[in-house]
PDB file of N, CA and C in Angstrom:
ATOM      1  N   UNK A   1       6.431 -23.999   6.234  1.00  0.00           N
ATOM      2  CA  UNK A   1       7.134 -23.138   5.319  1.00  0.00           C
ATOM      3  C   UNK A   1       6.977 -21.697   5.797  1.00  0.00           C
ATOM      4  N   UNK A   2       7.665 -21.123   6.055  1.00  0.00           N
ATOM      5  CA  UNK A   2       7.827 -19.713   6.466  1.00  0.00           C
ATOM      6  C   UNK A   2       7.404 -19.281   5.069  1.00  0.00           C
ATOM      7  N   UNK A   3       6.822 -17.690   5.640  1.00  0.00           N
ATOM      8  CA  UNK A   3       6.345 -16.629   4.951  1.00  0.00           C
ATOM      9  C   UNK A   3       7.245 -15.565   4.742  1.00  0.00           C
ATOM     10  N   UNK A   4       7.936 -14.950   3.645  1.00  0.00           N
ATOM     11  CA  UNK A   4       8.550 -13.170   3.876  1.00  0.00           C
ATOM     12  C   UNK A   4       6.938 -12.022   3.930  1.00  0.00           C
ATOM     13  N   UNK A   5       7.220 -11.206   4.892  1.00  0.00           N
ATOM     14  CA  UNK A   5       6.130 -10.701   4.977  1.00  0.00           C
ATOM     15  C   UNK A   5       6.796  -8.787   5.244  1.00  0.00           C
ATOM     16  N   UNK A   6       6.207  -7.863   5.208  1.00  0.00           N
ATOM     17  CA  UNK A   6       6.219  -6.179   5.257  1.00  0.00           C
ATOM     18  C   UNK A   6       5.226  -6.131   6.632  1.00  0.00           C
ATOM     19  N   UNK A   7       5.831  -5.558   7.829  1.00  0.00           N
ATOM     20  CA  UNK A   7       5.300  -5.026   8.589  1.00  0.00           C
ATOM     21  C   UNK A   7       4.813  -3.920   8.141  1.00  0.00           C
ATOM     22  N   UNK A   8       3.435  -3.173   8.531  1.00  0.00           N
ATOM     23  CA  UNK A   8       2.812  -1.962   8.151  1.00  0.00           C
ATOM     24  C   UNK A   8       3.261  -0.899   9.224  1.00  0.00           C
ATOM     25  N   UNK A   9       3.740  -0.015   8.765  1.00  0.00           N
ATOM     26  CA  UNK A   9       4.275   1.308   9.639  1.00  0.00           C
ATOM     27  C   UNK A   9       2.611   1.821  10.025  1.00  0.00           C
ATOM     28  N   UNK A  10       1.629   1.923   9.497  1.00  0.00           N
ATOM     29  CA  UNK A  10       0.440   2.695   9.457  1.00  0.00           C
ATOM     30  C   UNK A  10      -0.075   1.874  10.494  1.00  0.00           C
ATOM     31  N   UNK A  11      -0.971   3.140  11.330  1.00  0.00           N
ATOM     32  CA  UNK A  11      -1.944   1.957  12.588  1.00  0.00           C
ATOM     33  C   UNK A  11      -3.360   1.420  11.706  1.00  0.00           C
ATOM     34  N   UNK A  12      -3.818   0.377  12.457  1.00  0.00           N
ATOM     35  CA  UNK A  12      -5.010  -0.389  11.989  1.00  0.00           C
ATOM     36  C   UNK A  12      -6.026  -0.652  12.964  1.00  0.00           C
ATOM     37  N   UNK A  13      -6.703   0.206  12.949  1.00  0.00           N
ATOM     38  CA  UNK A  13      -8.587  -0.446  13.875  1.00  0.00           C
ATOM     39  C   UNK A  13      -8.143  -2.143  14.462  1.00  0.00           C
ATOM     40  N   UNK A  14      -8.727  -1.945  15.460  1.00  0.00           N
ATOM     41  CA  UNK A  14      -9.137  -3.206  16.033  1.00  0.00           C
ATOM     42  C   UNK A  14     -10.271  -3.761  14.991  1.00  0.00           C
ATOM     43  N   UNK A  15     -10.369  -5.391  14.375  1.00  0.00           N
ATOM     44  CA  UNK A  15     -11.358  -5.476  14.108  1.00  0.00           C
ATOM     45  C   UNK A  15     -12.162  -6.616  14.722  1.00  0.00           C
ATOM     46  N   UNK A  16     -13.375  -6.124  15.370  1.00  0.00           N
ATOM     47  CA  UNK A  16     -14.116  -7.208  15.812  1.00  0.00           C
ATOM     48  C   UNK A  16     -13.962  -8.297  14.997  1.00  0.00           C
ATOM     49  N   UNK A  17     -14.219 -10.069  15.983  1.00  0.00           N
ATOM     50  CA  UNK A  17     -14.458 -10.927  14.943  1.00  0.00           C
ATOM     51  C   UNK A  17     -12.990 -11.992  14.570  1.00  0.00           C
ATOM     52  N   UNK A  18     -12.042 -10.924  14.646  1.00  0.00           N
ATOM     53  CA  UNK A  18     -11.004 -11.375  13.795  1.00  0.00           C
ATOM     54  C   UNK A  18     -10.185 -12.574  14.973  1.00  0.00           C
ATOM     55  N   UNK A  19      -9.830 -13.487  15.164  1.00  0.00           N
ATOM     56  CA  UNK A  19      -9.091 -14.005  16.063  1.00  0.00           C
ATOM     57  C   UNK A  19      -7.810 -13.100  17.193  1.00  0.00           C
ATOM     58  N   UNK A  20      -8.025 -12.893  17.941  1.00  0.00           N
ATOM     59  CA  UNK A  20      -7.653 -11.847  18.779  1.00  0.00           C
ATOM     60  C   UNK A  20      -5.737 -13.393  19.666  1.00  0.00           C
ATOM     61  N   UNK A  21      -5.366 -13.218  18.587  1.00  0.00           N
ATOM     62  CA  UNK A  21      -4.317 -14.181  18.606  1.00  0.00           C
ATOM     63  C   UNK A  21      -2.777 -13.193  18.932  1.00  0.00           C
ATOM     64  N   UNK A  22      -1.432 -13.345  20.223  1.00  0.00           N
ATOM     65  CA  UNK A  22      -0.411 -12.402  20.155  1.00  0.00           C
ATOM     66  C   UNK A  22       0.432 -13.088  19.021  1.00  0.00           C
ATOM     67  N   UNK A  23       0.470 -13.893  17.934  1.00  0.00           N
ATOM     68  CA  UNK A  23       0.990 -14.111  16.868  1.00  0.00           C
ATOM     69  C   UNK A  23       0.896 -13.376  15.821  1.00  0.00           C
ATOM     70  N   UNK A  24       1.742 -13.073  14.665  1.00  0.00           N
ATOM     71  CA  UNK A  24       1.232 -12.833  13.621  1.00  0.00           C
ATOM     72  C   UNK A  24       0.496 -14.030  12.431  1.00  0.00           C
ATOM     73  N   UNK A  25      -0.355 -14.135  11.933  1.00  0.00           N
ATOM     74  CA  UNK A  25      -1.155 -14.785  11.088  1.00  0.00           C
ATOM     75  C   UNK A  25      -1.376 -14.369   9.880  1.00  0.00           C
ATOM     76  N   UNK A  26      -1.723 -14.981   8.472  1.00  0.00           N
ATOM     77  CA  UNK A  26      -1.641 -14.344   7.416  1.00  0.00           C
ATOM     78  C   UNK A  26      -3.032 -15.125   6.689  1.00  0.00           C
ATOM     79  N   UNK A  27      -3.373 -14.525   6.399  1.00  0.00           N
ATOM     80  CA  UNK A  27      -5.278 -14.552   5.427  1.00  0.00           C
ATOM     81  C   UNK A  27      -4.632 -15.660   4.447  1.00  0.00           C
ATOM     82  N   UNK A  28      -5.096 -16.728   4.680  1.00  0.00           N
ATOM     83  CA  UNK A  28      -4.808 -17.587   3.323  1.00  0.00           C
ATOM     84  C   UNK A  28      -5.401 -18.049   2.451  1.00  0.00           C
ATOM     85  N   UNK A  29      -6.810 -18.476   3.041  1.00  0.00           N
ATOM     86  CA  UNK A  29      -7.752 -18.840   2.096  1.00  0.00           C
ATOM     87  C   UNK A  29      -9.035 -18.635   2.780  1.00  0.00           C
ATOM     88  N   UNK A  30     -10.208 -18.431   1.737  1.00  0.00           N
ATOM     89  CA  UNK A  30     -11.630 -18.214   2.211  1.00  0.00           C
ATOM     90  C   UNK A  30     -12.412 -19.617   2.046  1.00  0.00           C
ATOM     91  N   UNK A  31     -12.964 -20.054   2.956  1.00  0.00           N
ATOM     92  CA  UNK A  31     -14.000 -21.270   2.749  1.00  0.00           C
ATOM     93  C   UNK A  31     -15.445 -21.135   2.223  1.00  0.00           C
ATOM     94  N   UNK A  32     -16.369 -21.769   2.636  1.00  0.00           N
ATOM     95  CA  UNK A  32     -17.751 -21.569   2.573  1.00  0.00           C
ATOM     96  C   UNK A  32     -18.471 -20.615   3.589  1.00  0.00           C
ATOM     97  N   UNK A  33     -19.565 -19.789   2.825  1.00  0.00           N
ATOM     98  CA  UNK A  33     -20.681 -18.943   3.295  1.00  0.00           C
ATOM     99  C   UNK A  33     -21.459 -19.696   4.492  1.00  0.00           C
ATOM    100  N   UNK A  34     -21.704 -19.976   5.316  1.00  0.00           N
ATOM    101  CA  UNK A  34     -22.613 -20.230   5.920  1.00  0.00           C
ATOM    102  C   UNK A  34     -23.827 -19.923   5.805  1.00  0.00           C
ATOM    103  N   UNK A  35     -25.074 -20.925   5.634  1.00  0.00           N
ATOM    104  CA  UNK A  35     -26.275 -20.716   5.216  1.00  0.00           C
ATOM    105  C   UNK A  35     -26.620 -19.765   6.615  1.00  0.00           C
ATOM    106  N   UNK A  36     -26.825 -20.096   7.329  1.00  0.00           N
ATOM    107  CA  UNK A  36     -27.784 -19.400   8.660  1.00  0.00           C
ATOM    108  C   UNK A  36     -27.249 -18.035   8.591  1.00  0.00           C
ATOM    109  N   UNK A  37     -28.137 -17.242   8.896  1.00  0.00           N
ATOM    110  CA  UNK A  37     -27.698 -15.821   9.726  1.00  0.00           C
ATOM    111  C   UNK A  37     -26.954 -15.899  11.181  1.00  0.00           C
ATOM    112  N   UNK A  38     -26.301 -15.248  11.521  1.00  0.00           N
ATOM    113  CA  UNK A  38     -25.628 -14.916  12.853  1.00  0.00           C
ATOM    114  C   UNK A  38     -25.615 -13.614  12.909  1.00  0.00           C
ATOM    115  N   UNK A  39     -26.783 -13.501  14.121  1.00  0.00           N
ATOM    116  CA  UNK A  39     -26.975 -11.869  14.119  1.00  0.00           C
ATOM    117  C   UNK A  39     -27.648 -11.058  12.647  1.00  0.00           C
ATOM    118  N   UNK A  40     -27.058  -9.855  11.873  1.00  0.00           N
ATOM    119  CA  UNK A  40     -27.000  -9.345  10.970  1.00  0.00           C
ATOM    120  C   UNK A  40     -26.259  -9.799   9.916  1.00  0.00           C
ATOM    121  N   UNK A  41     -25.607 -10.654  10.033  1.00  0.00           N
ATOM    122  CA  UNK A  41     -24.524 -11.250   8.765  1.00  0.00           C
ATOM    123  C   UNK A  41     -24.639 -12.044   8.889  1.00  0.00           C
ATOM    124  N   UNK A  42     -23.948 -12.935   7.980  1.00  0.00           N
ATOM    125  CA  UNK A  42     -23.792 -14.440   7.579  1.00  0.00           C
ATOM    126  C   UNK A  42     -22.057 -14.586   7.918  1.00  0.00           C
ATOM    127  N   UNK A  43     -21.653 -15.998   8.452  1.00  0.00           N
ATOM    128  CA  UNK A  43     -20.778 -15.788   8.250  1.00  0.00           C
ATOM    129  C   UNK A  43     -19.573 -17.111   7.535  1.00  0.00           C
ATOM    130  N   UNK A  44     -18.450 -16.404   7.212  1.00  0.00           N
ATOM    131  CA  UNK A  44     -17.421 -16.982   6.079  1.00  0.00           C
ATOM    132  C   UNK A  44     -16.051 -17.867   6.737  1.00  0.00           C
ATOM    133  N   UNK A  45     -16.031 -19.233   6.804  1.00  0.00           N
ATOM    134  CA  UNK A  45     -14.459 -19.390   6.978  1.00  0.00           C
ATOM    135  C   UNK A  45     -13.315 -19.274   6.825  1.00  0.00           C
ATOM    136  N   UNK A  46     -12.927 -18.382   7.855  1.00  0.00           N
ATOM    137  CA  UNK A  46     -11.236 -18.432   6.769  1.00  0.00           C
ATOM    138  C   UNK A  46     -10.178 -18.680   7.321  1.00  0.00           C
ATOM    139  N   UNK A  47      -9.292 -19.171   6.302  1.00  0.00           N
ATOM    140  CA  UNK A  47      -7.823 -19.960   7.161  1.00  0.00           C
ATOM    141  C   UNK A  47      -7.084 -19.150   7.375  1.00  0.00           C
ATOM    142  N   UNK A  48      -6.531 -19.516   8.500  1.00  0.00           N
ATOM    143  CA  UNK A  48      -4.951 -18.209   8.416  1.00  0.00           C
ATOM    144  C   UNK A  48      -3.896 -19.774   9.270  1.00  0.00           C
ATOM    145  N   UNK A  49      -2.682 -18.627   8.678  1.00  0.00           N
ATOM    146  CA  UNK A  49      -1.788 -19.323   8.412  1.00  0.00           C
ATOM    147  C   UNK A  49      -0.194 -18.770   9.511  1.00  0.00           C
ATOM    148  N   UNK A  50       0.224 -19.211  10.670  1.00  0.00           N
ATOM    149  CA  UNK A  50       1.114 -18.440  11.576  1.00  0.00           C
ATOM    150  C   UNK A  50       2.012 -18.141  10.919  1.00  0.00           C
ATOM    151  N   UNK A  51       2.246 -17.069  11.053  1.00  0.00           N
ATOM    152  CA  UNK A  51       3.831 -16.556  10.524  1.00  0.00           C
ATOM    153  C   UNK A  51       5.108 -17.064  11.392  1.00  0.00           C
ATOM    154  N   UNK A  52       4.919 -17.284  12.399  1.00  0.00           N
ATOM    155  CA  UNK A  52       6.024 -17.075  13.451  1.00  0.00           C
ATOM    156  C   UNK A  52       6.857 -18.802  13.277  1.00  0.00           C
ATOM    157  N   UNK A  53       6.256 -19.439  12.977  1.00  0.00           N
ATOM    158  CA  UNK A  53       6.465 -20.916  13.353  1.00  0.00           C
ATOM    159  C   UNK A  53       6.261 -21.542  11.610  1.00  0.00           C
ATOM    160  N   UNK A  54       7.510 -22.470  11.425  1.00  0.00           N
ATOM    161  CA  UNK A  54       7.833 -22.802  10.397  1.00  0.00           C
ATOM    162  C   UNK A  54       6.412 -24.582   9.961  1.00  0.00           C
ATOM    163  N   UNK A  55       6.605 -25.126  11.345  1.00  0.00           N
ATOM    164  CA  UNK A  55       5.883 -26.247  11.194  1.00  0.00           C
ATOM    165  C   UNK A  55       3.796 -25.811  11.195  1.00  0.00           C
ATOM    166  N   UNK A  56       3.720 -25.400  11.354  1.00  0.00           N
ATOM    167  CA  UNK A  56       2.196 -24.743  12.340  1.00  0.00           C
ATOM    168  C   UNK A  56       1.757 -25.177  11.190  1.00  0.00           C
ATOM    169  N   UNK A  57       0.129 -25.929  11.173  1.00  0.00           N
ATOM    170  CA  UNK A  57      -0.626 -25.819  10.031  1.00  0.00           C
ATOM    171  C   UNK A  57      -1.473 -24.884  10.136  1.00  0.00           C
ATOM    172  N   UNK A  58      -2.583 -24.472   8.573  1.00  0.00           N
ATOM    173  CA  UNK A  58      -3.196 -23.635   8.735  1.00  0.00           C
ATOM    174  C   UNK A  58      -4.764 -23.745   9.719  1.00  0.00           C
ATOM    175  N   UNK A  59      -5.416 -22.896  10.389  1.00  0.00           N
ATOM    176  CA  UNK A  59      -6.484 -22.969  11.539  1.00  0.00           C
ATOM    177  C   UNK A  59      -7.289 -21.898  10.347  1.00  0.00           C
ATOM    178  N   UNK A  60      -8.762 -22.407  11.511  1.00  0.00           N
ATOM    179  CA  UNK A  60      -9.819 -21.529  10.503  1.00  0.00           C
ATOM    180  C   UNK A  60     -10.539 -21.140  11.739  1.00  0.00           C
ATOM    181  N   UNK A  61     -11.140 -20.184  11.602  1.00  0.00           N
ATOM    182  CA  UNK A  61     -12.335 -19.424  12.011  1.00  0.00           C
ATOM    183  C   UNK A  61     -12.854 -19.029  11.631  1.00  0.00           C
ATOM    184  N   UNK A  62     -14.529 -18.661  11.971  1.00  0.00           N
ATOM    185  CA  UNK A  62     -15.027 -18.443  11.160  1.00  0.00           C
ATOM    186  C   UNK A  62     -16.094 -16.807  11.491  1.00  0.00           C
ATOM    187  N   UNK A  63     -15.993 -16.292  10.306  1.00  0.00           N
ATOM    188  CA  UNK A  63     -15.544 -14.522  10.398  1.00  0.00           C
ATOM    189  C   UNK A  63     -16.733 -13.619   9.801  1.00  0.00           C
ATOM    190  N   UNK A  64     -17.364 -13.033  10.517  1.00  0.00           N
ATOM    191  CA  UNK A  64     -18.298 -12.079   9.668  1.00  0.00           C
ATOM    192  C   UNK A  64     -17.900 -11.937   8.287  1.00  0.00           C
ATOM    193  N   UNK A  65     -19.183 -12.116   7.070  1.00  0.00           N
ATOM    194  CA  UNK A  65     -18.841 -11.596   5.892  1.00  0.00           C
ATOM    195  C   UNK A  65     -18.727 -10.194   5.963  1.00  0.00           C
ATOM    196  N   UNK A  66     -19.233  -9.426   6.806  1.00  0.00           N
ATOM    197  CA  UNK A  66     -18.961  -8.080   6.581  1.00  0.00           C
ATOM    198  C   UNK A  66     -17.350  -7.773   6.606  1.00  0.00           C
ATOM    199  N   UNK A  67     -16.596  -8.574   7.521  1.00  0.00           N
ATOM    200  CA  UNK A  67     -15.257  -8.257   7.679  1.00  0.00           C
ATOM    201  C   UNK A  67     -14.286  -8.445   6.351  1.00  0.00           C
ATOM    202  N   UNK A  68     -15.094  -9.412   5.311  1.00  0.00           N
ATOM    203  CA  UNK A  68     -13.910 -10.215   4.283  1.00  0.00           C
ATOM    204  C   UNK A  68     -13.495  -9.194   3.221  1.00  0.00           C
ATOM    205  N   UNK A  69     -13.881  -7.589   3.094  1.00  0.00           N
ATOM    206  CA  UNK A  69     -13.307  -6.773   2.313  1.00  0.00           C
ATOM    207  C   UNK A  69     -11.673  -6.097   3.300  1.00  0.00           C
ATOM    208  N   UNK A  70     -11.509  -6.100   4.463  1.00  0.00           N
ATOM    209  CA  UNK A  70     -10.454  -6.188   5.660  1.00  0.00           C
ATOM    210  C   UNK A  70     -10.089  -7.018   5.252  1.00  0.00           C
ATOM    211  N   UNK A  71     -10.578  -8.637   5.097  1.00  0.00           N
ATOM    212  CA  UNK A  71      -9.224 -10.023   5.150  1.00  0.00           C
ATOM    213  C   UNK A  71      -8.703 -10.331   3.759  1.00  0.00           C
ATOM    214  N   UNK A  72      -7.775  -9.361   3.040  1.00  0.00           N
ATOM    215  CA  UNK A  72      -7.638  -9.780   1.599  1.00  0.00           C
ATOM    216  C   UNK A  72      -6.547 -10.917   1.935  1.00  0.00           C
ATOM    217  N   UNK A  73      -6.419 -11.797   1.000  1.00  0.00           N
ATOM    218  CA  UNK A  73      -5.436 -12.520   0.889  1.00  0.00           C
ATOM    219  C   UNK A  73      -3.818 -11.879   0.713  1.00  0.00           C
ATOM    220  N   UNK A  74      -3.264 -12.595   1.872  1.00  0.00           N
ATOM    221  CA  UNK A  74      -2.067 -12.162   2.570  1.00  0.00           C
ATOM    222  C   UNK A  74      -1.384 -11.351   3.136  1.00  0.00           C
ATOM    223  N   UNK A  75      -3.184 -10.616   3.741  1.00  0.00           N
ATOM    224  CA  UNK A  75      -2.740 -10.043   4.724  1.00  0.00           C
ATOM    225  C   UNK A  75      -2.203 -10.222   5.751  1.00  0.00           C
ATOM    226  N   UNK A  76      -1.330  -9.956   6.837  1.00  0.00           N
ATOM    227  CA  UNK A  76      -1.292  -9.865   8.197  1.00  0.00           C
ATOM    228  C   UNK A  76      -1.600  -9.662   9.526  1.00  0.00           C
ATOM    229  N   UNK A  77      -2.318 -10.245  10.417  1.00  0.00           N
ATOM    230  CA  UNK A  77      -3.119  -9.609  11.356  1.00  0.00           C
ATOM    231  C   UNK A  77      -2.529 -10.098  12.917  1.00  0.00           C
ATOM    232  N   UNK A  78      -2.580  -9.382  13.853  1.00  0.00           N
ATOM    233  CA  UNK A  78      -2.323  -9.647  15.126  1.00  0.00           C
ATOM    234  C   UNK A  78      -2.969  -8.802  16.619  1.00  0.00           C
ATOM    235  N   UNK A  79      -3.306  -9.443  17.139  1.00  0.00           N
ATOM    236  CA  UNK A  79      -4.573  -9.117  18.317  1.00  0.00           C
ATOM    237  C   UNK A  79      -5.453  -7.968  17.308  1.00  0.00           C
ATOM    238  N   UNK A  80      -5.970  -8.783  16.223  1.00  0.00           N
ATOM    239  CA  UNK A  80      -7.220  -7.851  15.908  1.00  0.00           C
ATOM    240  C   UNK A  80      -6.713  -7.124  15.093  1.00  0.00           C
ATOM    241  N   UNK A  81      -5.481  -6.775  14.791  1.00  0.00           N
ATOM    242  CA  UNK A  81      -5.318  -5.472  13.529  1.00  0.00           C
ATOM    243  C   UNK A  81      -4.315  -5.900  12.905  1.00  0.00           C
ATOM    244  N   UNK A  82      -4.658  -5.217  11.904  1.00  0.00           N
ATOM    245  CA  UNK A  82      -3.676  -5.622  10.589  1.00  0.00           C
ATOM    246  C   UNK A  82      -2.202  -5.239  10.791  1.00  0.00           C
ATOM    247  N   UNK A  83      -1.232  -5.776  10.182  1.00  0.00           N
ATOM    248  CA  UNK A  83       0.399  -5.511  10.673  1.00  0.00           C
ATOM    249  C   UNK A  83       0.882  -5.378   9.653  1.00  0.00           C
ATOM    250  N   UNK A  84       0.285  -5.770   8.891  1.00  0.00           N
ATOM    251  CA  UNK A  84       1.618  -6.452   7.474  1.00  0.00           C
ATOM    252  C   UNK A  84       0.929  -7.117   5.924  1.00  0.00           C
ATOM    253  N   UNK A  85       1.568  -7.427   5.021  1.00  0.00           N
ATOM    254  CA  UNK A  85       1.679  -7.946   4.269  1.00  0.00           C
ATOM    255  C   UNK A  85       2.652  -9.129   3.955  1.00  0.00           C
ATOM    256  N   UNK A  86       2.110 -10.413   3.680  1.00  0.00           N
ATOM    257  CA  UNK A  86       3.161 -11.185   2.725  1.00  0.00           C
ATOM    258  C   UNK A  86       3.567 -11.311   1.574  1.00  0.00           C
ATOM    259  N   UNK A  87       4.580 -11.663   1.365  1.00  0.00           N
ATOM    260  CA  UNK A  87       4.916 -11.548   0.262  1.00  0.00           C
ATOM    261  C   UNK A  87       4.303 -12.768  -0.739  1.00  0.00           C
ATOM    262  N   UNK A  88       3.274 -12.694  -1.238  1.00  0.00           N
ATOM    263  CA  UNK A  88       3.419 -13.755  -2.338  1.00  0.00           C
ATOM    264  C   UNK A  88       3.559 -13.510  -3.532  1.00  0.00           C
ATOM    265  N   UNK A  89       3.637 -14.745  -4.277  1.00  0.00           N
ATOM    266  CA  UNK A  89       4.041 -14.886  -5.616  1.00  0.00           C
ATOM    267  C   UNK A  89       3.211 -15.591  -6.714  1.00  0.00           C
ATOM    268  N   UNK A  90       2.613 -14.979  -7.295  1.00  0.00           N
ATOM    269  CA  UNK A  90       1.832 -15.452  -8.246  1.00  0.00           C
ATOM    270  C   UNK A  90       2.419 -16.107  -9.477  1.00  0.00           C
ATOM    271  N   UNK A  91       1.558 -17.549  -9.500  1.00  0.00           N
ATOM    272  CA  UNK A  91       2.265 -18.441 -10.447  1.00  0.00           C
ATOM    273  C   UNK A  91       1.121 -19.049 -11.298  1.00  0.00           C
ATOM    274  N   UNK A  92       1.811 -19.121 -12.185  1.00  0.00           N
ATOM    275  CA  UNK A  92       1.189 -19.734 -13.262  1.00  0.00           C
ATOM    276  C   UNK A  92       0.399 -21.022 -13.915  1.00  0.00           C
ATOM    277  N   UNK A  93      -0.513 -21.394 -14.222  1.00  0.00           N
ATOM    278  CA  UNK A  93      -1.012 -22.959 -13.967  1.00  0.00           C
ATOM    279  C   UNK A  93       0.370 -23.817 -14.674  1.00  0.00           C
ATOM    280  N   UNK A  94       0.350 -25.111 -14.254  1.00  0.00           N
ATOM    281  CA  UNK A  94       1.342 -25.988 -14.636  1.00  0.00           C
ATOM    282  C   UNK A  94       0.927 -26.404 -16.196  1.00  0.00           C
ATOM    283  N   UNK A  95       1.667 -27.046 -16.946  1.00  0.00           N
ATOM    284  CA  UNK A  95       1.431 -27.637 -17.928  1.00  0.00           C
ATOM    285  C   UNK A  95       0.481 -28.958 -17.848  1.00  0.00           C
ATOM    286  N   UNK A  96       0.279 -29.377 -16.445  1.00  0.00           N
ATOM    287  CA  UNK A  96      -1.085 -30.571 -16.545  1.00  0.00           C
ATOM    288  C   UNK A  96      -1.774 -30.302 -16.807  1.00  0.00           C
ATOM    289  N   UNK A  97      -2.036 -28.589 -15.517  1.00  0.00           N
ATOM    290  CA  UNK A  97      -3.286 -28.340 -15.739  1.00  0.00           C
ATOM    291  C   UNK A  97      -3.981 -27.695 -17.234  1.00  0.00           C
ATOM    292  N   UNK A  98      -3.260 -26.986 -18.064  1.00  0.00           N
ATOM    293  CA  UNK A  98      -3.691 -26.944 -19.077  1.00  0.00           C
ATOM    294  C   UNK A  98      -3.788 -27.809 -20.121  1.00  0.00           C
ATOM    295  N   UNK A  99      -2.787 -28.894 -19.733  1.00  0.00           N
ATOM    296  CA  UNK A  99      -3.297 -30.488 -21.017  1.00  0.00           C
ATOM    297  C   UNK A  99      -4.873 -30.776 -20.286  1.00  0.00           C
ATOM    298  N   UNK A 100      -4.803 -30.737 -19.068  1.00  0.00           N
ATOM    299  CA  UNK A 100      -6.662 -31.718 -18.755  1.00  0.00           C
ATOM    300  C   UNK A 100      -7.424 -30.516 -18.952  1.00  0.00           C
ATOM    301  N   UNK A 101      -6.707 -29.215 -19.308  1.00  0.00           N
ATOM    302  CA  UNK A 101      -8.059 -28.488 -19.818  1.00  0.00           C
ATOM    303  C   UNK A 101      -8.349 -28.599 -21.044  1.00  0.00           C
ATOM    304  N   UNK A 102      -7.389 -28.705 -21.956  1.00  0.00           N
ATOM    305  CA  UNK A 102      -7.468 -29.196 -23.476  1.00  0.00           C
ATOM    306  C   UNK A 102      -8.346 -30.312 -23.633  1.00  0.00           C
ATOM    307  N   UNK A 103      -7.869 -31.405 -22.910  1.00  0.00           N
ATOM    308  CA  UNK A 103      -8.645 -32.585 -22.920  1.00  0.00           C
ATOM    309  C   UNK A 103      -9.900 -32.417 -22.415  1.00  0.00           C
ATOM    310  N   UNK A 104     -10.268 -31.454 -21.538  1.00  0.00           N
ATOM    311  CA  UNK A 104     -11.893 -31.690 -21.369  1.00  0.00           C
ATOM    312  C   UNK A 104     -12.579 -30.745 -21.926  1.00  0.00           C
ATOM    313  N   UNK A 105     -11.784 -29.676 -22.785  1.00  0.00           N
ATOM    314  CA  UNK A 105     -12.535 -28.947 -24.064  1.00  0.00           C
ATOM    315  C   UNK A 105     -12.902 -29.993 -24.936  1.00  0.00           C
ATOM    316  N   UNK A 106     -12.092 -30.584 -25.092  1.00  0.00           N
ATOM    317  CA  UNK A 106     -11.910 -31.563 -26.462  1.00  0.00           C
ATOM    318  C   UNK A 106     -13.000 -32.691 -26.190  1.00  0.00           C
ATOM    319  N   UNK A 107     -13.424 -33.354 -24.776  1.00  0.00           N
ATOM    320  CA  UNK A 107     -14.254 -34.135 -24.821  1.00  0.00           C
ATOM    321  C   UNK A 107     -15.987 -33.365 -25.025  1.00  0.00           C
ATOM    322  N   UNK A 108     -16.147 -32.241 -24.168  1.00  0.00           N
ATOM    323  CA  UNK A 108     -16.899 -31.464 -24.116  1.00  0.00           C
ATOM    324  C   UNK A 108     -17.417 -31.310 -25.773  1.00  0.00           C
ATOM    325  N   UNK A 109     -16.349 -30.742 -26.610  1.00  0.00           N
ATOM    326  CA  UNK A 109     -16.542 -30.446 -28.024  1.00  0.00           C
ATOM    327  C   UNK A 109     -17.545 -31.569 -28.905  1.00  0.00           C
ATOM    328  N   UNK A 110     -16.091 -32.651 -28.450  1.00  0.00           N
ATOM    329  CA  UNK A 110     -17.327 -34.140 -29.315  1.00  0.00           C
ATOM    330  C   UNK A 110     -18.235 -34.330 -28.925  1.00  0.00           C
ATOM    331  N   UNK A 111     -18.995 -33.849 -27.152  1.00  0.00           N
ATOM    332  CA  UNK A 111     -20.153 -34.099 -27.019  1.00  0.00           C
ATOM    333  C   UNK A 111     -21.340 -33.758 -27.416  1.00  0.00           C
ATOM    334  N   UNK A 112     -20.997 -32.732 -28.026  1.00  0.00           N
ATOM    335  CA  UNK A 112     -21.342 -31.743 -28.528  1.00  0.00           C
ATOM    336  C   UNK A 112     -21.817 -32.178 -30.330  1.00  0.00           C
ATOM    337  N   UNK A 113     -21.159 -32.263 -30.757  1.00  0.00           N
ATOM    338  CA  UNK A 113     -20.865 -32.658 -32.564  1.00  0.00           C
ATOM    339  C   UNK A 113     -21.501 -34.093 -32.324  1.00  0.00           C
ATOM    340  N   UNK A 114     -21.716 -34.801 -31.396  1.00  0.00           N
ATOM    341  CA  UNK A 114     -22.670 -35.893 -31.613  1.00  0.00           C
ATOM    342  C   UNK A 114     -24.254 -36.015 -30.981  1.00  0.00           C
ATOM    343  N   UNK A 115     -24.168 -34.841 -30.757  1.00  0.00           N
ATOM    344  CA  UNK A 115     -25.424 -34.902 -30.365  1.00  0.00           C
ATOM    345  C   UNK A 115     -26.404 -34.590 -31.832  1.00  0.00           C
TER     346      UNK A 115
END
């Protein structure tokens, strides 16, 4: 699924760390902390997602936590610096998900009243 995305007119630091890829890529999701130290930081997985190519799935690497205030979600990045923004769209939970939240208030509740 292609992305609409805003190239950034403004320049951006190289940032160590970041996948040094000639594609554009977009911050999609953050994984797990890694217990161990590496070096001075710990570090965080995160997916990115190609812009350029409609089929591509998403790849992870894995990224200094110091860097993850730089990788907000949907950003844009290419050889190391930021380019752009995508466009996303924030949506709303579905109507399941708020019936199985009802329903597991509701079981939660009686567990509760019978104790």
């Amino acid at each position: 699924m292609p992305f609409e995305w805003t190239r950034n007119t403004a320049y951006s630091g190289e940032c160590d760390g970041i996948p040094k890829e000639d594609f554009p890529m977009m911050v999609l999701w953050y994984g797990g902390l890694q217990s161990q130290l590496e070096g001075k930081t710990r570090r965080v997985r995160v997916a990115f997602q190609r812009m350029d190519s409609e089929n591509s799935k998403p790849f992870f690497c894995d990224v200094a936590f110091s860097h993850r205030d730089a990788l907000q979600l949907g950003s844009v990045w290419q050889r190391r610096r930021r380019v752009g923004e995508a466009s996303l769209e924030l949506r709303q939970p579905t109507s399941a998900l708020a019936v199985l939240g009802l329903i597991v208030g509701f079981v939660f509740l009686v567990a509760i009243i019978r104790r």
